[in-house]
Protein backbone atom coordinates (compact mmCIF):
# COMPACT_ATOMS: atom_id res chain seq x y z
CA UNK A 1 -107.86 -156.36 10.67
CA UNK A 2 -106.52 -155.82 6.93
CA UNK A 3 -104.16 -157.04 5.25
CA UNK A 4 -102.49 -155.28 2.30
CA UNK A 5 -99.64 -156.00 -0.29
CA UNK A 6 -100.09 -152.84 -2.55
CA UNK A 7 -99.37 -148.87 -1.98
CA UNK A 8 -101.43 -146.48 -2.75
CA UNK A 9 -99.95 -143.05 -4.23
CA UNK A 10 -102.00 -139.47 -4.23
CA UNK A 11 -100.72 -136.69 -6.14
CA UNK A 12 -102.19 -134.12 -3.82
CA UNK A 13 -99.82 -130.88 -4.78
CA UNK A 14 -97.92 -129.40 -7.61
CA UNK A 15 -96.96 -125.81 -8.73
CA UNK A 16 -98.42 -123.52 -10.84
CA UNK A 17 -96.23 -120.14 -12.54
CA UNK A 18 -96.95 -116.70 -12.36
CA UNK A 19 -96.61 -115.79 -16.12
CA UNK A 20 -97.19 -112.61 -15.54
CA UNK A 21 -94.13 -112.13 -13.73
CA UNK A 22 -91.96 -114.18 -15.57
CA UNK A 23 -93.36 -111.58 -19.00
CA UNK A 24 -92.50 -108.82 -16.39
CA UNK A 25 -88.97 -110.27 -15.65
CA UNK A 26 -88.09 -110.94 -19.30
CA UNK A 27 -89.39 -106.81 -20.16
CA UNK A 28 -87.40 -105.32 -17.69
CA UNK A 29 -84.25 -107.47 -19.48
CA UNK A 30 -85.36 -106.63 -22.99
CA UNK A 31 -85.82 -110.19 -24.20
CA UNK A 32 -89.11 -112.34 -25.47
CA UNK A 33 -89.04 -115.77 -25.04
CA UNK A 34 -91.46 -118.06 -24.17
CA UNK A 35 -91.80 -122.33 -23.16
CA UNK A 36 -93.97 -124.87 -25.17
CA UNK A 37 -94.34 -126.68 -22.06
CA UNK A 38 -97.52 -126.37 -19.86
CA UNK A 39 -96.22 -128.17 -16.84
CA UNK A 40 -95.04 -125.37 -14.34
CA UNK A 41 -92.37 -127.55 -12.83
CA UNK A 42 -91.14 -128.26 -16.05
CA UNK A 43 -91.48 -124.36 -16.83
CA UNK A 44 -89.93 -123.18 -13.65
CA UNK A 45 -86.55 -125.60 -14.25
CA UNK A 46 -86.01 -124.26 -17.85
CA UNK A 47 -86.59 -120.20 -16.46
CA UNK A 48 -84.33 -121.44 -13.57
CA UNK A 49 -81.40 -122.96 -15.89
CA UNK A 50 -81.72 -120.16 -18.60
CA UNK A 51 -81.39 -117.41 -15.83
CA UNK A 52 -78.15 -119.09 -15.13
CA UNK A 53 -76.45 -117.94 -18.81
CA UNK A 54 -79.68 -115.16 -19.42
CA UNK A 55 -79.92 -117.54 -22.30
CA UNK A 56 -83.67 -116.15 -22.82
CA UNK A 57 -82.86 -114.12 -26.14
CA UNK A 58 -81.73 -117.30 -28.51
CA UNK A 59 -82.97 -120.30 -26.95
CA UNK A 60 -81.69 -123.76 -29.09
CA UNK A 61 -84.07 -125.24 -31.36
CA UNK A 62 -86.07 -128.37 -29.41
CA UNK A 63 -88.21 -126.86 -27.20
CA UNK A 64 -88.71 -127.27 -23.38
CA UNK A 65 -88.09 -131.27 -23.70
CA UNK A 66 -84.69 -130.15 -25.41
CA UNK A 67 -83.56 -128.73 -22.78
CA UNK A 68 -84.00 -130.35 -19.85
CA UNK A 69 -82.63 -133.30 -21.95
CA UNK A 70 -79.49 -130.86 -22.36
CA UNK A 71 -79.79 -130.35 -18.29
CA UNK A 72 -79.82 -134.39 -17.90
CA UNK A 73 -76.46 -134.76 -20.00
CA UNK A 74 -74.49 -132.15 -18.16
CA UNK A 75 -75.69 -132.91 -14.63
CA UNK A 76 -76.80 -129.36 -14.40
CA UNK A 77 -78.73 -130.79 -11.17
CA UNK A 78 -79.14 -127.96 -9.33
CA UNK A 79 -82.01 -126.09 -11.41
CA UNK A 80 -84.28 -129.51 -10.73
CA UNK A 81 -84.89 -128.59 -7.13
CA UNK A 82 -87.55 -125.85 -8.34
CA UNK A 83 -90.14 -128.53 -9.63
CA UNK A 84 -91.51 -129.55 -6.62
CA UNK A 85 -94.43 -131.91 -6.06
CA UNK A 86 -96.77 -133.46 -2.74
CA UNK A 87 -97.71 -136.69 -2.35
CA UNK A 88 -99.93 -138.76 0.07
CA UNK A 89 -98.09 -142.05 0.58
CA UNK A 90 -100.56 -145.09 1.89
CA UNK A 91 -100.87 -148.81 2.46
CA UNK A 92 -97.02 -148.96 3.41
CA UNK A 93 -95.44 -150.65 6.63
CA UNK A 94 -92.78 -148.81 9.24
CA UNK A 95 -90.45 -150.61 7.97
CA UNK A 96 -90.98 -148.42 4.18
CA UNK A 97 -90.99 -145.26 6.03
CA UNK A 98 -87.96 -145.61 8.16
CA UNK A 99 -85.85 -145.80 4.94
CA UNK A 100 -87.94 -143.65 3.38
CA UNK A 101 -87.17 -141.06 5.50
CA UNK A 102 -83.68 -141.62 5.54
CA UNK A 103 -84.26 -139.01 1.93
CA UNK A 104 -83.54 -135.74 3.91
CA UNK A 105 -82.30 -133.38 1.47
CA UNK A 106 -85.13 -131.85 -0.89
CA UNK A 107 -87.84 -133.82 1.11
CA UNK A 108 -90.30 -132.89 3.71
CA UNK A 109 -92.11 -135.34 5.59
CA UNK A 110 -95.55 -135.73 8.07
CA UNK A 111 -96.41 -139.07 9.21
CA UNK A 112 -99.13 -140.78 10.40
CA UNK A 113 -98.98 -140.53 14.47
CA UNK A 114 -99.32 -143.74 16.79
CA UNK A 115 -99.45 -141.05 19.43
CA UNK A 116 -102.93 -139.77 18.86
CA UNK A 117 -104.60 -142.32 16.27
CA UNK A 118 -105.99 -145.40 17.64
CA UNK A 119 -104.12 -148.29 15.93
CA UNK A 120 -107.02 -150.79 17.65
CA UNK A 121 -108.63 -150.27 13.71
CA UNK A 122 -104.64 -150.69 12.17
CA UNK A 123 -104.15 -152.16 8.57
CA UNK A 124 -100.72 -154.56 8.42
CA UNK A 125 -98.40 -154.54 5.08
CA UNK A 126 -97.16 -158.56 3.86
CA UNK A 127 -94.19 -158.54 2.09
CA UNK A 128 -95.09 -160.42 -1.14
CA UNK A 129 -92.67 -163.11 -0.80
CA UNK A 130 -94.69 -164.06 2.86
CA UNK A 131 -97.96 -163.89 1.02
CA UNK A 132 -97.51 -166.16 -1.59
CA UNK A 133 -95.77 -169.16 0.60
CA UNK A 134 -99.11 -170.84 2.58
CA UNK A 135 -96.96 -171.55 5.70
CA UNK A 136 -94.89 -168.26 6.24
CA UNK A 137 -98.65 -166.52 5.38
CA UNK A 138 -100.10 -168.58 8.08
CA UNK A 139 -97.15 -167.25 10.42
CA UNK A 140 -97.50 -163.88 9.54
CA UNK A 141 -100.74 -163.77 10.28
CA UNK A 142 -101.13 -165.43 13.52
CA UNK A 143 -97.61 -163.25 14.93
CA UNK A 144 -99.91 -159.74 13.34
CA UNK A 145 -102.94 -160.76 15.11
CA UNK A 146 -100.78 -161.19 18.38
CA UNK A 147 -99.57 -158.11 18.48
CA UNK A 148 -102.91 -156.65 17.70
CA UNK A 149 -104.82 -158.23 20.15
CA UNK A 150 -102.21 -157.27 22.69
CA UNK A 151 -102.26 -153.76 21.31
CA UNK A 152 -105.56 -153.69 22.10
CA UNK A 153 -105.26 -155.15 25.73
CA UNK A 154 -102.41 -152.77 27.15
CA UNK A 155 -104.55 -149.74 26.03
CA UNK A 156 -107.57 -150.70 28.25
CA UNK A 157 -105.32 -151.85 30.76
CA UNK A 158 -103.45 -148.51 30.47
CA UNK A 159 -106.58 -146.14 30.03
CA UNK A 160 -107.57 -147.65 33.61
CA UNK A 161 -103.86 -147.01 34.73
CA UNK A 162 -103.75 -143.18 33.63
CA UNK A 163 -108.26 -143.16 34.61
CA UNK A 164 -107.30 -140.01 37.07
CA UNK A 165 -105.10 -138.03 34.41
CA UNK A 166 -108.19 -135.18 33.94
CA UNK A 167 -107.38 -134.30 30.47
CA UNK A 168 -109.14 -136.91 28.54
CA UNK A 169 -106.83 -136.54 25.15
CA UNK A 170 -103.63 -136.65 27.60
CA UNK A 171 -104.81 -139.84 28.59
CA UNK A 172 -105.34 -142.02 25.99
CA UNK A 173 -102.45 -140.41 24.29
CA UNK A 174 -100.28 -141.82 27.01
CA UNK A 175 -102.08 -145.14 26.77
CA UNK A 176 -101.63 -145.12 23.51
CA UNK A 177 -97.63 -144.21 22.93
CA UNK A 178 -97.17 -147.12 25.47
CA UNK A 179 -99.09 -149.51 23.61
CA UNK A 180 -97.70 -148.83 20.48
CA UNK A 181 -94.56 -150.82 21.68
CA UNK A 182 -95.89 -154.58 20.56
CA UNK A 183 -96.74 -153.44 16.89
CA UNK A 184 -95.00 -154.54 14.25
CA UNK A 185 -93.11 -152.69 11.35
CA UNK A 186 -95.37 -154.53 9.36
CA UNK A 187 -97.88 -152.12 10.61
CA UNK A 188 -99.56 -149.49 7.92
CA UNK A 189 -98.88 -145.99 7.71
CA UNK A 190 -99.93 -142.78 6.20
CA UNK A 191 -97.07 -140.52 5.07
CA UNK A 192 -97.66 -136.94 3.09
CA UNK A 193 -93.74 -136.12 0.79
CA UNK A 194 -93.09 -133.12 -0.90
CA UNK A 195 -89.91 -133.61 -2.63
CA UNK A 196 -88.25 -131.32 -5.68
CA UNK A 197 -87.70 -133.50 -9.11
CA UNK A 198 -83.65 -133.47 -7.90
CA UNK A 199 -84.47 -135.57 -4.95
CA UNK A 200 -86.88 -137.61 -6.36
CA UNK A 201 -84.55 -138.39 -8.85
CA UNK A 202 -82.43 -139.61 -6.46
CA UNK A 203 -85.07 -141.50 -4.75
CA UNK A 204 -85.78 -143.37 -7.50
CA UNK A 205 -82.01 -144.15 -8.87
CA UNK A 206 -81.73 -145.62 -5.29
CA UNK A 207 -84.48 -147.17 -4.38
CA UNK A 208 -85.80 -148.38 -7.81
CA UNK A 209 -82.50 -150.54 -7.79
CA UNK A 210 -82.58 -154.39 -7.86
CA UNK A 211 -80.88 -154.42 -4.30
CA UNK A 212 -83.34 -152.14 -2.83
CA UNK A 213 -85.24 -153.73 -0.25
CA UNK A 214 -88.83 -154.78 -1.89
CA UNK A 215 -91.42 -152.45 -0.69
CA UNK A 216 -89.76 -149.12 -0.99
CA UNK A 217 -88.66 -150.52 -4.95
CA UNK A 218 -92.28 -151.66 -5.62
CA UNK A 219 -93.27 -148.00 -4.26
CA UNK A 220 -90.26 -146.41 -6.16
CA UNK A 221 -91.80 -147.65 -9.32
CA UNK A 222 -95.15 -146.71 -8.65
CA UNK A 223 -93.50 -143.56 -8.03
CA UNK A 224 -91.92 -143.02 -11.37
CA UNK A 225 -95.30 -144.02 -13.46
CA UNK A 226 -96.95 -140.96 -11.43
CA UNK A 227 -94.15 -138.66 -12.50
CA UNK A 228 -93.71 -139.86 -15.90
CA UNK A 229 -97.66 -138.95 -16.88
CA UNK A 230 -97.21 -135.71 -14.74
CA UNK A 231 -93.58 -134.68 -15.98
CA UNK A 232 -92.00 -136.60 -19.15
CA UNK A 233 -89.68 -133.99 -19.55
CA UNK A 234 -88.20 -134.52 -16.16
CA UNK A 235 -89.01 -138.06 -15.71
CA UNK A 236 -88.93 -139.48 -19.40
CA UNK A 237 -85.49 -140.77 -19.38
CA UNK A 238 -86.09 -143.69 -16.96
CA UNK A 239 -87.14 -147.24 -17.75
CA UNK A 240 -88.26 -149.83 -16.10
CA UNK A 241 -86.50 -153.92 -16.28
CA UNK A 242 -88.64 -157.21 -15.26
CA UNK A 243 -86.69 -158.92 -13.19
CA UNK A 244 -86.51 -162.52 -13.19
CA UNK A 245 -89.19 -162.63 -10.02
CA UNK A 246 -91.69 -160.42 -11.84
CA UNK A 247 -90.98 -156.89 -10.11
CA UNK A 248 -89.40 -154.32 -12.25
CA UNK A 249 -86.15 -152.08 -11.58
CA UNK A 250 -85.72 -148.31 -12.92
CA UNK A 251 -82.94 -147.18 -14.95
CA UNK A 252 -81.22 -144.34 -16.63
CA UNK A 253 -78.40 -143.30 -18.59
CA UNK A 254 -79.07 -139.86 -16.63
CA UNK A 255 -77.46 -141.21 -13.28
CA UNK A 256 -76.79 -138.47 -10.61
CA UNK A 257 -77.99 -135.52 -11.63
């Protein structure tokens, strides 16, 4: 049995443009015009915005940064949720993922199944401020181990239970989804997000915020240094604070979009 305090993000996903088409579009509508960007999501927003206006022909001076910058100030919002990106979200508890998925709009989710995996090998998630206090760590893990050993115990209890259920899969799958009732929130989980830069804007205005809850902050701003080195155009306007207990918050004059 593990115990972790850190998240782990994987940038498994992200678009790529069909130039070709886009030279094709901008023929057929007599115009040349091209980005200086070579980040598709970035790309895709600015064709997106300009088809709004067919602003193509005499684009402002500034480049693809320039505009999206122009996007940010007017709350132009809308043309974001064409930059979309996928992510493989680990070493977080339940507790992160039922307010993560609480995020419905621009945001897909598949989780990690207590159904079908056996949590018998399960990872747990300490909160920080647990960890680093000798007595509540000594609690925490004494109540994890517990529940894990009793994890354990109802699923051979309930494999013998269900032993004449024929379809072997069935069975411990029902053992399983039983068992699954003594763990903790503090339990890990896998979850894979693909979210448009709109929502994950959002995401990160709210949960990057001082009164977000810890984990889903401290994954928040792990968050934004991923999209900042994969998208400063989209993601360049935020910053992050140290707080007075070490963790940072996010920030931008951009609120909203």
């Amino acid at each position: 049995m593990r115990i972790l305090r850190e998240p782990q993000i994987y940038l498994l996903g992200k678009q790529s443009t069909n130039q070709e088409e886009v030279d094709r579009f901008l023929t057929d509508h007599g115009v040349a015009w091209q980005t200086d960007t070579e980040i598709a999501g970035e790309h895709l927003v600015e064709v997106a915005g300009r088809v709004c206006y067919m602003s193509f022909a005499k684009p402002r001076p500034g480049g693809n940064q320039a505009y999206i910058h122009h996007i940010l100030e007017v709350g132009h919002g809308s043309v974001l949720e064409h930059a979309v990106w996928n992510f493989l979200i680990t070493g977080v508890s339940r507790s992160f993922t039922h307010e993560l998925v609480r995020h419905r709009a621009g945001m897909g989710y598949s989780q990690l199944s207590q159904r079908y995996v056996d949590e018998s090998v399960a990872e747990y998630v300490e909160p920080d401020c647990i960890a680093e206090d000798p007595a509540a760590h000594q609690v925490f893990l004494d109540t994890v181990q517990a529940a894990h050993d009793g994890y354990q115990k109802l699923v051979d209890i309930l494999a013998e239970k269900f032993a004449d259920e024929p379809d072997r899969t069935l069975r411990r799958k029902k053992a399983r989804q039983a068992a699954r009732s003594v763990l903790p929130n503090a339990t890990e989980t896998k979850i894979f997000v693909t979210a448009n830069a709109r929502s994950l804007r959002h995401f990160l205005e709210m949960r990057g915020s001082r009164h977000a809850e810890d984990e889903i902050r401290k994954v928040a701003v792990a968050m934004l240094k991923v999209l900042q080195k994969e998208s400063p155009n989209l993601f360049g306007d935020y910053t992050l604070s140290k707080l007075e207990d070490g963790t940072f918050e996010i920030d931008t004059p951009f609120r909203k979009v």
